[in-house]
Protein backbone atom coordinates (compact mmCIF):
# COMPACT_ATOMS: atom_id res chain seq x y z
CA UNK A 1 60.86 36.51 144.63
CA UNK A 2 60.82 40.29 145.23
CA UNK A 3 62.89 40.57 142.39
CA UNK A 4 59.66 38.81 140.21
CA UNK A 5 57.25 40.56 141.65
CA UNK A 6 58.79 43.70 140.55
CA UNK A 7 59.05 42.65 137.17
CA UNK A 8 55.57 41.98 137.00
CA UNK A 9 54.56 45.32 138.35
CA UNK A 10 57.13 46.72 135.61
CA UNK A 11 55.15 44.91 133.22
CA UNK A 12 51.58 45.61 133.80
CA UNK A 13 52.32 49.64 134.18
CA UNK A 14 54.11 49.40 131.02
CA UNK A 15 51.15 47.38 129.40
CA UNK A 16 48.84 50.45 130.61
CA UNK A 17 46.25 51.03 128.04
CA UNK A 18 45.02 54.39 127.10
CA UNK A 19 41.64 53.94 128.29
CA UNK A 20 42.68 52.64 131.81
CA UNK A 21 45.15 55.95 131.76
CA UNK A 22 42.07 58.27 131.37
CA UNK A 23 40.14 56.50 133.95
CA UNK A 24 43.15 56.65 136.46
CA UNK A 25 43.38 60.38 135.70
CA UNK A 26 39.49 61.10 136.50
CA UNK A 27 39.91 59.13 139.59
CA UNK A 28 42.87 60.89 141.38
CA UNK A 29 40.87 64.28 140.02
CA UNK A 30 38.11 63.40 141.76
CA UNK A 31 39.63 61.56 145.02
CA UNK A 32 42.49 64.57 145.37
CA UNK A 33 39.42 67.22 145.16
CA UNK A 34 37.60 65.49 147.88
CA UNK A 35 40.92 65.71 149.87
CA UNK A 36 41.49 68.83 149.64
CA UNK A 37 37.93 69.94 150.33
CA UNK A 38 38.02 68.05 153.64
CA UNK A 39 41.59 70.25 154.30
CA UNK A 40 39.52 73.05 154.24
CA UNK A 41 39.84 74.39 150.96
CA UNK A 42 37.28 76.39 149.60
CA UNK A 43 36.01 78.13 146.05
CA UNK A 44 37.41 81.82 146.41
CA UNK A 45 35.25 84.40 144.80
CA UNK A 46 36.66 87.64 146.85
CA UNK A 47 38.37 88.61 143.06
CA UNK A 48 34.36 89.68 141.82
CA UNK A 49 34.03 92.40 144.41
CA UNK A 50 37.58 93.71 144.32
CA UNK A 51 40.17 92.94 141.06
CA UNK A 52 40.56 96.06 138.68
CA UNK A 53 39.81 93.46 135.68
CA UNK A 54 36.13 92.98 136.35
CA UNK A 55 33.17 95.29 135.63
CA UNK A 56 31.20 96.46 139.01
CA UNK A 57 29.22 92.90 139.91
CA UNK A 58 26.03 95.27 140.13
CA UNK A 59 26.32 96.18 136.35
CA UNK A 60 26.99 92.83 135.53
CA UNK A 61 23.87 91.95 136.79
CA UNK A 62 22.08 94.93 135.35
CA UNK A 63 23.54 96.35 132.33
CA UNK A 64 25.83 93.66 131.11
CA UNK A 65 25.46 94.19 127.43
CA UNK A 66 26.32 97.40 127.48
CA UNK A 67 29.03 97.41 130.28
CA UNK A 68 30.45 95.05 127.74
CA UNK A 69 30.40 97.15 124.78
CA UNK A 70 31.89 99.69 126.41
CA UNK A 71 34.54 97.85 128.22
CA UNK A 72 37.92 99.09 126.27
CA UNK A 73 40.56 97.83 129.07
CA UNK A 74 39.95 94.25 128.95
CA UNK A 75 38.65 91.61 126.52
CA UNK A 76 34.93 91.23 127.23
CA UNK A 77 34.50 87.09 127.51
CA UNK A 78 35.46 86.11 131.07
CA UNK A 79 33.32 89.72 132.13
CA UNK A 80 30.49 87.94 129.67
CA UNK A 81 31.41 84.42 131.57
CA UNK A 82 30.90 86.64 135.04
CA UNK A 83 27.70 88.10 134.04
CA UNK A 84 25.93 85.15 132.80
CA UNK A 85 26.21 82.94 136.05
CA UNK A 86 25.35 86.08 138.54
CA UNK A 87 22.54 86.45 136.19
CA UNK A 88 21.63 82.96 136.19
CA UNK A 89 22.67 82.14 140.03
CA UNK A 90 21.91 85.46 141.70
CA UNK A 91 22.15 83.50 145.09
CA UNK A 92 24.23 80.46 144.31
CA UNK A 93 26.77 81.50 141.93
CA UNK A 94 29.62 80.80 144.67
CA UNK A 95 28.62 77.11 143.79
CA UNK A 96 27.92 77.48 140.44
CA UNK A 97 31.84 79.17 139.90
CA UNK A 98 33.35 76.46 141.93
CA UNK A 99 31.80 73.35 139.83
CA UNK A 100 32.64 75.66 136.29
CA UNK A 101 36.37 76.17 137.69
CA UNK A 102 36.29 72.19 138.44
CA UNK A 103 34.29 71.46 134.70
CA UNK A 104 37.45 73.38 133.59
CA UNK A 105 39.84 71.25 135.82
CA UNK A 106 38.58 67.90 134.32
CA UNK A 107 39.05 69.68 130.78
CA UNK A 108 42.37 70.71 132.23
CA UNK A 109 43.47 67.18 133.21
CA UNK A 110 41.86 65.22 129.82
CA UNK A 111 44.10 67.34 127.23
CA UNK A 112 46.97 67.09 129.32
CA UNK A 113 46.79 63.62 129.10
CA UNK A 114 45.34 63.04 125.47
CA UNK A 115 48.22 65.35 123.90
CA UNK A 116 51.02 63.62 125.52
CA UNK A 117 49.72 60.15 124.62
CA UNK A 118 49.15 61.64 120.74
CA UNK A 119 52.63 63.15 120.72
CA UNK A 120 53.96 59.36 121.16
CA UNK A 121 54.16 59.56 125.20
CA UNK A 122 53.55 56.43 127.15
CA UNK A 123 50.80 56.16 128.13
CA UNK A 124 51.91 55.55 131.85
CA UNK A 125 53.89 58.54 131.48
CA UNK A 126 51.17 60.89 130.66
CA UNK A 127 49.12 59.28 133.27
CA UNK A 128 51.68 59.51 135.59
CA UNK A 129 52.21 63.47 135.39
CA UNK A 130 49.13 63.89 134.43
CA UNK A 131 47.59 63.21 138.27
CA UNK A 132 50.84 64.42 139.48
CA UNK A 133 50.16 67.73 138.12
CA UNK A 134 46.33 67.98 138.42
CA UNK A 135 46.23 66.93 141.88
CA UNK A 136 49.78 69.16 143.19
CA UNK A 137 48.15 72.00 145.54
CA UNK A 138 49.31 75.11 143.41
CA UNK A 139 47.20 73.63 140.44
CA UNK A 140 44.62 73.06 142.70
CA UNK A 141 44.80 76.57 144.45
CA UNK A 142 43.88 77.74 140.78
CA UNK A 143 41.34 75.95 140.66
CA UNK A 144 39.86 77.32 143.27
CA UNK A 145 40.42 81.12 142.29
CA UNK A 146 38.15 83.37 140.44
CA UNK A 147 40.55 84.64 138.02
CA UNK A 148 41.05 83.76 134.33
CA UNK A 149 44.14 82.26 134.52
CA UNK A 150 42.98 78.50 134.81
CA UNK A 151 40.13 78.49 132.44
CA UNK A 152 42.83 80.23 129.85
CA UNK A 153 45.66 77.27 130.06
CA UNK A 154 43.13 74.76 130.26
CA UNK A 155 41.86 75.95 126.34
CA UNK A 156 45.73 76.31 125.47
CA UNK A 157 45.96 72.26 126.57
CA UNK A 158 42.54 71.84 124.49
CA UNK A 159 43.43 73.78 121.35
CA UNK A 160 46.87 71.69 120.95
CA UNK A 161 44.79 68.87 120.87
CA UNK A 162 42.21 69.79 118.10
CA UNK A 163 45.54 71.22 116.60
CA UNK A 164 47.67 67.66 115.87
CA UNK A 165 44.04 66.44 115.20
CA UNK A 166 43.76 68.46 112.05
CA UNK A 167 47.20 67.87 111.37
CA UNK A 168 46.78 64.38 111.85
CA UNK A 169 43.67 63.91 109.50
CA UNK A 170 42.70 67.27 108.15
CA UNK A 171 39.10 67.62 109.23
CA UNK A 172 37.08 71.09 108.73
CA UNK A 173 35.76 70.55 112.08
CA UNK A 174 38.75 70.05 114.26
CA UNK A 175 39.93 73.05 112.61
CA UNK A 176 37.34 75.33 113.41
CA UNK A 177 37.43 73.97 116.84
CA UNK A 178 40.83 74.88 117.08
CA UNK A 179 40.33 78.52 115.64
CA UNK A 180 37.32 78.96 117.81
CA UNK A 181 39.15 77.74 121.32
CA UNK A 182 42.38 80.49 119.92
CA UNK A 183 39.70 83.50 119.80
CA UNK A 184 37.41 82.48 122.90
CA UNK A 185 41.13 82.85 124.58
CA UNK A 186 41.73 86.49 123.04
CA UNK A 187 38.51 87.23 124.10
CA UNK A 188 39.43 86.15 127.68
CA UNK A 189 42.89 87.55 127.99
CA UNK A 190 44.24 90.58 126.37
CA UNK A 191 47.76 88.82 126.50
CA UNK A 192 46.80 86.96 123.36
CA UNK A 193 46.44 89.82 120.57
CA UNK A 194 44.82 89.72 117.70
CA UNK A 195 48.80 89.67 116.23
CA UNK A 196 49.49 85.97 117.91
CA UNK A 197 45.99 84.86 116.30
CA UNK A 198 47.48 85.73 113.04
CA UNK A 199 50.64 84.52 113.41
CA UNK A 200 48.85 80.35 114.00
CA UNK A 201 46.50 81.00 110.79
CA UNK A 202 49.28 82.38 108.85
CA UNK A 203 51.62 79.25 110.32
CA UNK A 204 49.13 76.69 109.58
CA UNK A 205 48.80 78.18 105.67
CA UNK A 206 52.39 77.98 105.57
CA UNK A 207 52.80 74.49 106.26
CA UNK A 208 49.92 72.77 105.07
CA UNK A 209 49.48 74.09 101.54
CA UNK A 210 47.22 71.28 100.43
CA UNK A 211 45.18 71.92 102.95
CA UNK A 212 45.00 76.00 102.49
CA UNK A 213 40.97 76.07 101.29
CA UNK A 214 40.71 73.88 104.72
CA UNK A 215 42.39 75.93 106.80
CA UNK A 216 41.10 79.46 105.56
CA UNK A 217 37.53 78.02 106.10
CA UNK A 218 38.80 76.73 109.58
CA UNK A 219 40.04 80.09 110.56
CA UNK A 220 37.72 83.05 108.82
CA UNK A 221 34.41 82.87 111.53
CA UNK A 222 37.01 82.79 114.14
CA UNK A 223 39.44 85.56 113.12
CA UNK A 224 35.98 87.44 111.68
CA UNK A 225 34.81 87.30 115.19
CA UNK A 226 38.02 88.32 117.20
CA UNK A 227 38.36 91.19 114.61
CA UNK A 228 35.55 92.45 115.18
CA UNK A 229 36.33 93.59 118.69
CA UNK A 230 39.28 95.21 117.70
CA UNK A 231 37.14 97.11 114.92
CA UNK A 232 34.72 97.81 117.61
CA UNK A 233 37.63 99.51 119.88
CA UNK A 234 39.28 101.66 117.26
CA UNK A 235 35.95 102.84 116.25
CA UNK A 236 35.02 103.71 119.63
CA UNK A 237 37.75 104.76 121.79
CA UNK A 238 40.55 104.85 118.88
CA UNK A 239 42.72 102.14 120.00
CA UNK A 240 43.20 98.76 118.12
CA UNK A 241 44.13 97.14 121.46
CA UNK A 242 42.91 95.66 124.64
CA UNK A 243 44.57 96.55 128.51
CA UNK A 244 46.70 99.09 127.07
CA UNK A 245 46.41 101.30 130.27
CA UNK A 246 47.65 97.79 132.39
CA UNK A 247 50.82 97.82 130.39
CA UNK A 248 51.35 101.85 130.39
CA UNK A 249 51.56 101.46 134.21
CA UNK A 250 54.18 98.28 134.62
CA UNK A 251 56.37 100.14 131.67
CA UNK A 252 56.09 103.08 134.10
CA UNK A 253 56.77 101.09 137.04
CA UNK A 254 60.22 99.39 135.42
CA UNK A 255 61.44 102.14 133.85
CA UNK A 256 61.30 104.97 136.47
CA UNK A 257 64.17 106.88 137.72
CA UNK A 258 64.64 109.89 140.26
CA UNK A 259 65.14 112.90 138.34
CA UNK A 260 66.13 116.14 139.78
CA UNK A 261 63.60 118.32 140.58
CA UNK A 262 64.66 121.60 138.90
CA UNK A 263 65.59 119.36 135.71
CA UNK A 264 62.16 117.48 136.27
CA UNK A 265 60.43 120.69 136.36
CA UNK A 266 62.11 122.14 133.16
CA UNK A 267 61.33 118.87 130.73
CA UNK A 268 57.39 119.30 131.45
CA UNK A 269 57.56 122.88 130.64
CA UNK A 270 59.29 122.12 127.56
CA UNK A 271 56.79 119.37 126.64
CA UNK A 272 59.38 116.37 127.04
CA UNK A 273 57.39 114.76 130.10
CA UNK A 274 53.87 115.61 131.35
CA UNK A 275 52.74 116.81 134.66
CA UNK A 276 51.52 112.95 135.44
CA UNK A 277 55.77 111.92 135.55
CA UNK A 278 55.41 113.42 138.66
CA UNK A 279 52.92 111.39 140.67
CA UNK A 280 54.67 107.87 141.92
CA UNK A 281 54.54 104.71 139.98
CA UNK A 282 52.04 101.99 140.48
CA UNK A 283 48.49 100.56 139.93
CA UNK A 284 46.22 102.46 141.87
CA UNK A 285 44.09 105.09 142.98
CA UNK A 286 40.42 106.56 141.08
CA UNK A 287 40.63 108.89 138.77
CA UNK A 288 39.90 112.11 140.45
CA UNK A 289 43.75 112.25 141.51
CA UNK A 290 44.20 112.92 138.29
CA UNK A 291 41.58 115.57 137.53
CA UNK A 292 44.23 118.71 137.53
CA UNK A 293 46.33 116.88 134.51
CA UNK A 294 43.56 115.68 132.67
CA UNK A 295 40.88 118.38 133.38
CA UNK A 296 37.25 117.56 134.21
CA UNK A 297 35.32 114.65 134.10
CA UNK A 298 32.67 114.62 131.48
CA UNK A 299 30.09 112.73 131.98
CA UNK A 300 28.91 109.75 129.20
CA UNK A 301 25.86 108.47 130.14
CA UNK A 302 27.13 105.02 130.42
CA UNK A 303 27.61 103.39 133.97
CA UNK A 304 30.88 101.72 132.83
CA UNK A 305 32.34 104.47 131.64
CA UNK A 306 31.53 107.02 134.66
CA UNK A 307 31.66 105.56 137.73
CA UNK A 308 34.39 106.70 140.04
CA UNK A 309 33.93 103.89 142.25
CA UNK A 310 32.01 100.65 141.87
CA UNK A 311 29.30 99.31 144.16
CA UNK A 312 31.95 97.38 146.29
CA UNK A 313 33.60 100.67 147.31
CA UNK A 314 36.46 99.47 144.81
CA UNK A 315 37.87 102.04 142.37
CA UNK A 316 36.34 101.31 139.01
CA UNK A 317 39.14 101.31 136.51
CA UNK A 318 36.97 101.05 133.54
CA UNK A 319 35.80 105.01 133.81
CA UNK A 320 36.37 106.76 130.72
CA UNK A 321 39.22 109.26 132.37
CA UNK A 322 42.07 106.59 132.38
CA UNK A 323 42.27 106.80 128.59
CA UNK A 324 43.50 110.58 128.57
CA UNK A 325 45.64 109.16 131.55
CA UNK A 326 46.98 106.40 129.06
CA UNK A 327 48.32 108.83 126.49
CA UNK A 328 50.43 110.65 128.84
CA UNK A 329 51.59 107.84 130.68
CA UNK A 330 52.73 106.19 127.42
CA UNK A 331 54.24 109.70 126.49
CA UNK A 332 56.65 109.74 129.68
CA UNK A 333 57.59 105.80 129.48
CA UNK A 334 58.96 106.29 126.22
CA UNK A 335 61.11 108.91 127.19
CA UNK A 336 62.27 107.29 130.86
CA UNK A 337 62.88 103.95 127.95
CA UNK A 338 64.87 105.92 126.01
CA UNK A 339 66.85 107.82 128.20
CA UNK A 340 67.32 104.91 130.40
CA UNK A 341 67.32 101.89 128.72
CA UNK A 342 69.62 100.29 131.23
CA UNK A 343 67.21 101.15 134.48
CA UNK A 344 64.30 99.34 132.56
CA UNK A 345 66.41 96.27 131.46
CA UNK A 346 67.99 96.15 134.67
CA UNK A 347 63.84 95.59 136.08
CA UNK A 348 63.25 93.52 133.67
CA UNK A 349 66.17 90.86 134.38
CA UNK A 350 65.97 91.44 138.18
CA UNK A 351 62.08 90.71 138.20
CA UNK A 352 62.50 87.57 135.71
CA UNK A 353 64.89 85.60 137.67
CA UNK A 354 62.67 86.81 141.00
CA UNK A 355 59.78 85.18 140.26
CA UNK A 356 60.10 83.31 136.73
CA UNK A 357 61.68 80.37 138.49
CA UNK A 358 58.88 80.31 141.53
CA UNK A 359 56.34 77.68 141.52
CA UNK A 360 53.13 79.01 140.18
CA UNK A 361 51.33 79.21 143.57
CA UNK A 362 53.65 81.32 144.96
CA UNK A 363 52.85 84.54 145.34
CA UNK A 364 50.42 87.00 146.94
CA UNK A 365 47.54 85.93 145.29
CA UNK A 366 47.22 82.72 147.88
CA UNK A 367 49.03 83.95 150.56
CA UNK A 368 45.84 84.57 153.25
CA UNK A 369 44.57 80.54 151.81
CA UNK A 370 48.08 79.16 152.93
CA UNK A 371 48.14 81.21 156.33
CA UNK A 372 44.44 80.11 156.80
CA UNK A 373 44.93 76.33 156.35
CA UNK A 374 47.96 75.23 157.29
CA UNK A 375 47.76 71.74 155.87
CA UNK A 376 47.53 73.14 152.26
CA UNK A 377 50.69 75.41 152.96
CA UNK A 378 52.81 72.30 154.24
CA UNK A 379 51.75 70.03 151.15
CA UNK A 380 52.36 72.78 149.05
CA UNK A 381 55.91 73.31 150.57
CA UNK A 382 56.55 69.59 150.20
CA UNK A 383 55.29 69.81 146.62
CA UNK A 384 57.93 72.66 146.00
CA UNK A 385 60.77 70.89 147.78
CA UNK A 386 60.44 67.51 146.48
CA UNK A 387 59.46 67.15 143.10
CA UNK A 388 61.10 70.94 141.73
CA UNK A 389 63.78 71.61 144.58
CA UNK A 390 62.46 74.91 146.32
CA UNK A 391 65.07 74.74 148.57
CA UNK A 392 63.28 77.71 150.43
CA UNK A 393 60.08 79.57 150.46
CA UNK A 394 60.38 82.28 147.71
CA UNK A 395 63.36 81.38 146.57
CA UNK A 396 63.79 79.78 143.06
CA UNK A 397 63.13 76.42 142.44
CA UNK A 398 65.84 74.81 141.02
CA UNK A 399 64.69 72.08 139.17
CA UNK A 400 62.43 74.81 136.89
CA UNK A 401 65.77 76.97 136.52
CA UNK A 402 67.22 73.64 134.91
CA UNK A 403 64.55 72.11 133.61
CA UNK A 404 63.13 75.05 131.72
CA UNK A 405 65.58 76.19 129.26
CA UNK A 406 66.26 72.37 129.01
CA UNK A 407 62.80 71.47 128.16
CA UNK A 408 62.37 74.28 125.70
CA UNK A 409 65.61 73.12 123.71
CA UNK A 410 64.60 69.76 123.62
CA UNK A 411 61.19 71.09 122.35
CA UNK A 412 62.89 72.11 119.17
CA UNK A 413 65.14 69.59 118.52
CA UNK A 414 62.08 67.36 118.49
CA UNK A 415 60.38 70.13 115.90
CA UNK A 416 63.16 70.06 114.01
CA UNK A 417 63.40 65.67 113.89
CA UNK A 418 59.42 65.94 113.63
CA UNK A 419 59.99 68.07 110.38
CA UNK A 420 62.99 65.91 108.86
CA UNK A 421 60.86 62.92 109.22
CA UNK A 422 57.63 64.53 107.64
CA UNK A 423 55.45 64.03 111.13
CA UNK A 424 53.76 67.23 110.56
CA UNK A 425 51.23 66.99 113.30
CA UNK A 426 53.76 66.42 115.37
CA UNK A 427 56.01 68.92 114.16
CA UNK A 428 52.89 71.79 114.19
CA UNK A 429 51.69 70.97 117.69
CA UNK A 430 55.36 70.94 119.06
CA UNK A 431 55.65 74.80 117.11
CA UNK A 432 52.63 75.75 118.95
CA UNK A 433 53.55 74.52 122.38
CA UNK A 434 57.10 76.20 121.71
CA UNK A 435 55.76 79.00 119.97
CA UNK A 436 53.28 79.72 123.17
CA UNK A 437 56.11 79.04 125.42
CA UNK A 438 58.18 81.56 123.96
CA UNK A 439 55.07 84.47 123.63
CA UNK A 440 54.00 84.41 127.18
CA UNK A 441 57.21 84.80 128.72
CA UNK A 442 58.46 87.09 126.15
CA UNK A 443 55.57 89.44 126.23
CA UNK A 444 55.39 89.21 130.05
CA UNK A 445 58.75 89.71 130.98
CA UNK A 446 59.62 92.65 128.68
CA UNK A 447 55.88 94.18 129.92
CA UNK A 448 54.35 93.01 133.22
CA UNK A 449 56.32 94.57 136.39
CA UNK A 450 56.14 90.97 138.19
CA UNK A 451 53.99 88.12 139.11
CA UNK A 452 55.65 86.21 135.98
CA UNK A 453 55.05 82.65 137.55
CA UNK A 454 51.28 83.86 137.55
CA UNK A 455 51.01 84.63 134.21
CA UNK A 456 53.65 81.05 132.96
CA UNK A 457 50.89 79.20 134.79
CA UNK A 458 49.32 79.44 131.23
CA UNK A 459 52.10 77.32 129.66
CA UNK A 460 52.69 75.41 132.70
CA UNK A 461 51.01 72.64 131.31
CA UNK A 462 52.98 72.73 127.76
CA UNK A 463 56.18 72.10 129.78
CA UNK A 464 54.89 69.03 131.21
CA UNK A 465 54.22 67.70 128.03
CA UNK A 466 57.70 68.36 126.54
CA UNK A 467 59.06 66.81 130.22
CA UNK A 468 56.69 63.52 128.94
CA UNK A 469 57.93 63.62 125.97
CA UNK A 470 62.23 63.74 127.37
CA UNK A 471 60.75 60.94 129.65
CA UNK A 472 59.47 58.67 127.07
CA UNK A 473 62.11 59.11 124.74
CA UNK A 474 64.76 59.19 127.07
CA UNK A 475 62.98 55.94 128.32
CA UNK A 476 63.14 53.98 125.06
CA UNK A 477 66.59 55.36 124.44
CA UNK A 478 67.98 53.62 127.13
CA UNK A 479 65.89 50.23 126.96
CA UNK A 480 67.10 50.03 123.28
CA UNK A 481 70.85 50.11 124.83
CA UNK A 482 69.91 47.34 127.46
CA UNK A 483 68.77 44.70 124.81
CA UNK A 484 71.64 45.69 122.66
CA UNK A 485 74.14 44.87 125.60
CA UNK A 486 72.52 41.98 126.64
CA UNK A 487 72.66 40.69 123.30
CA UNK A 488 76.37 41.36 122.79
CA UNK A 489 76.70 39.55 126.75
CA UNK A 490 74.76 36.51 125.17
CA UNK A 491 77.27 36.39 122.20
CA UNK A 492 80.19 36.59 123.99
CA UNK A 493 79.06 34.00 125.92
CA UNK A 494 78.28 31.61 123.06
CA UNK A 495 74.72 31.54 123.05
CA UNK A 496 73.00 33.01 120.07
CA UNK A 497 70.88 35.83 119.76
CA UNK A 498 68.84 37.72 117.51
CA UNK A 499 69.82 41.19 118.37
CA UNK A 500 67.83 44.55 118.58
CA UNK A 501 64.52 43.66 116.88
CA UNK A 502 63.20 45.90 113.78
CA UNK A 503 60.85 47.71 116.37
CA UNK A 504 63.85 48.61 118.95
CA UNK A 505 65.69 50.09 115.66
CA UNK A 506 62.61 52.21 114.89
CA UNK A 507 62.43 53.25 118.35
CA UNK A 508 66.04 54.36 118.28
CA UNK A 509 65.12 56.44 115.30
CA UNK A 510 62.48 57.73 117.27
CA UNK A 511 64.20 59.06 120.16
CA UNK A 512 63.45 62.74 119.57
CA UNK A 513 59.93 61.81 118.56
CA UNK A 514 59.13 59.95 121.92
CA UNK A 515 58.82 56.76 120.32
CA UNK A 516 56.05 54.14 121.32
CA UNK A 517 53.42 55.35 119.63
């Protein structure tokens, strides 16, 4: 009887439509959120008054345009995001960020669900991980952060799927939507250079070649727009790049090494390091520490670009100073890189397998949440234990030490089938989730002095679609064995039988593809 039962529970998940999947999804969103309000958990907007990445609150409120123009350290769209809703909610916009950040969650959730199901996942699968992700307490804790990490891999999920729709049925529209999504995220993270917008036009010229008028029309307003900025920067503060200063200071930070002092003091006078090699690594500190290396501030006239400190009592990192401190900072890590290689790379490999292999909430960034309410702590530890075997707080989880280089090799292999079968959308969309995969942790690892499960939150959500896609495949795989023994059973027992059917052969073809379409 149990037995039976079973079987038709088996059944009816396995029968789950797409529709019903979606609707499942927005209800655990929706129930888990009410949860985890009633644990406690509350919108955090402490980042506005205090993070180096955001323009004084004061100016955003009062000179945003400007501020924005003149803002050369970071890409100007989550500042422009900022600025609109303090303008807009000067005395609600706690609310008005928390219901965005969940307007992004939903978002979040919905192209999680709707790529996996269009790369061939079950769709009980993608439900399934779908609510298991959206509603686990480190997504959540994002959520629930002012900081444009979220809003950033929730377009990534969105782009992929406007991306296999233009692959899928080349539409003008679904191509500019995908363009358009790429550039609002340059414009929100400096991490994704005008380079790695490039590199997806150029891709998508490459392999579509019937579809080349299509795709430069898809791309040109976009690319026009994102180029612009980096016009803009060069013509104003000669530098084609965003949060160059950011990266001057990890480089310094990895690559550091005690020199002697006499031997220190001889390789500034003779113009090999500058006077700045001398003050300790680290993000920190206003710029008048650095007024006898790089002279006297001069004023600009422009509130961004002068302020010492910002209304919050914060040190404004935005004054015009830190670019003469960039040039000589970038001038001393490329001689500690050179003469050191081995100190750097040594940083580099120590800090990946530090925190690369953490679960994205861990980290200092929620640490006074999870001492505050110690509900969300515990059901974040049990997260971390159960489902990607933290055996212990900050140490690595081991299921993401496997499971990672795993999932990315299986990602190509099912590129590489995708291609030999002529499933281009498939193939492109699996590039670009690989292709992402590969940037973020490449770029951060060899340039960010830490926090790399922070910034692999981004592509968190591209390695639960590959694990859908192992899961449905693998899935098939194996049902397509069970028929085919019980066949051979029935045979050898006399009783005839059909064998595998035409759509369990075409299923085993499919393995790599995640089959069940």
């Amino acid at each position: 009887m149990q037995l039976t039962w079973d079987r038709k529970i088996a059944r009816r998940v396995d029968k789950l439509t797409i529709q019903q999947g979606r609707v499942l999804c927005i209800i655990s969103f929706i129930a888990a959120r009410f949860v985890y309000r009633r644990l406690g958990l509350s919108f955090d907007e402490g980042p506005l008054t205090y993070f180096l990445q955001y323009v004084d609150p004061q100016l955003l409120k009062t000179d945003l345009w400007k501020s924005l123009y003149y803002l050369y350290d970071q890409p100007p769209g989550f500042n422009l995001f900022l600025g609109i809703v303090l303008k807009a909610f000067p005395e609600n916009h706690a609310l008005a960020f928390r219901l965005l950040f969940i307007g992004f969650g939903v978002l979040f959730a919905l192209s999680l669900f709707a790529l996996m199901v269009k790369l061939g996942v079950r769709p009980w699968v993608s439900t399934a991980l779908t609510v298991i992700f959206s509603c686990s307490p480190g997504v959540v804790l994002y959520e629930n952060w002012l900081f444009y990490t979220y809003p950033t891999a929730a377009l990534l999920c969105l782009a992929a799927v406007f991306l296999h729709r233009f692959a899928s049925s080349p539409n003008l529209w679904d191509g500019l939507a995908f363009f358009f999504i790429l550039a609002l995220v340059a414009y929100i993270r400096g991490l994704f250079h005008l380079y790695w917008f490039i590199f997806f036009c150029l891709l998508l010229l490459y392999f579509f070649p019937q579809q080349r008028r299509k795709v430069v029309l898809a791309f040109c307003l976009p690319l026009l727009a994102l180029g612009a900025l980096y016009v803009k920067n060069y013509l104003v503060f000669g530098s084609l790049s965003t949060g160059d200063i950011y990266v001057a200071y990890n480089l310094r930070k990895m690559s550091y090494y005690k020199i002697p002092e006499d031997k220190h003091r001889l390789l500034i006078e003779q113009g090999t390091l500058t006077p700045l090699s001398l003050i300790r690594p680290g993000i920190g500190g206003d710029i008048e520490i650095y007024i006898d290396i790089i002279g006297p501030l001069q004023k600009t006239g422009i509130a961004v670009l002068d302020q010492v400190w910002k209304s919050t009592g914060e040190t404004n990192f935005h004054h015009i100073g830190f670019l003469k401190v960039l040039k000589l900072l970038s001038h001393d890590n490329m001689y500690f890189i050179r003469e050191r290689s081995d100190v750097y790379l040594k940083y580099v490999a120590r800090e990946y397998y530090r925190w690369y292999f953490l679960p994205a909430s861990d980290g200092w960034w929620f640490g006074n949440v999870k001492e505050r309410l110690s509900r969300i702590q515990m059901l974040d530890r049990l997260f971390s234990l159960l489902l990607l075997s933290q055996g212990r707080p900050s140490g690595p989880a081991y299921f993401l030490v496997v499971g990672f280089p795993l999932l990315l090799a299986f990602g190509f292999y099912v590129g590489a089938k995708a291609y030999e079968t002529r499933d281009m959308a498939t193939f492109i969309t699996i590039v670009f989730l690989v292709a992402n995969i590969l940037y973020v942790t490449l770029v951060t690892t060899f340039f960010s002095g830490g926090d790399l499960n922070r910034y692999r939150f981004k592509v968190d959500g591209f390695y639960l679609v590959l694990l859908g896609l192992l899961i449905s495949s693998g899935g098939t795989a194996v049902k397509a064995q069970f028929h085919k023994h019980k066949g051979y059973l029935k045979r050898g027992n006399g009783l005839s039988s059909p064998g595998p059917t035409h759509r369990m052969k075409k299923n085993l073809s499919l393995l790599a593809l995640g089959s069940c379409r």
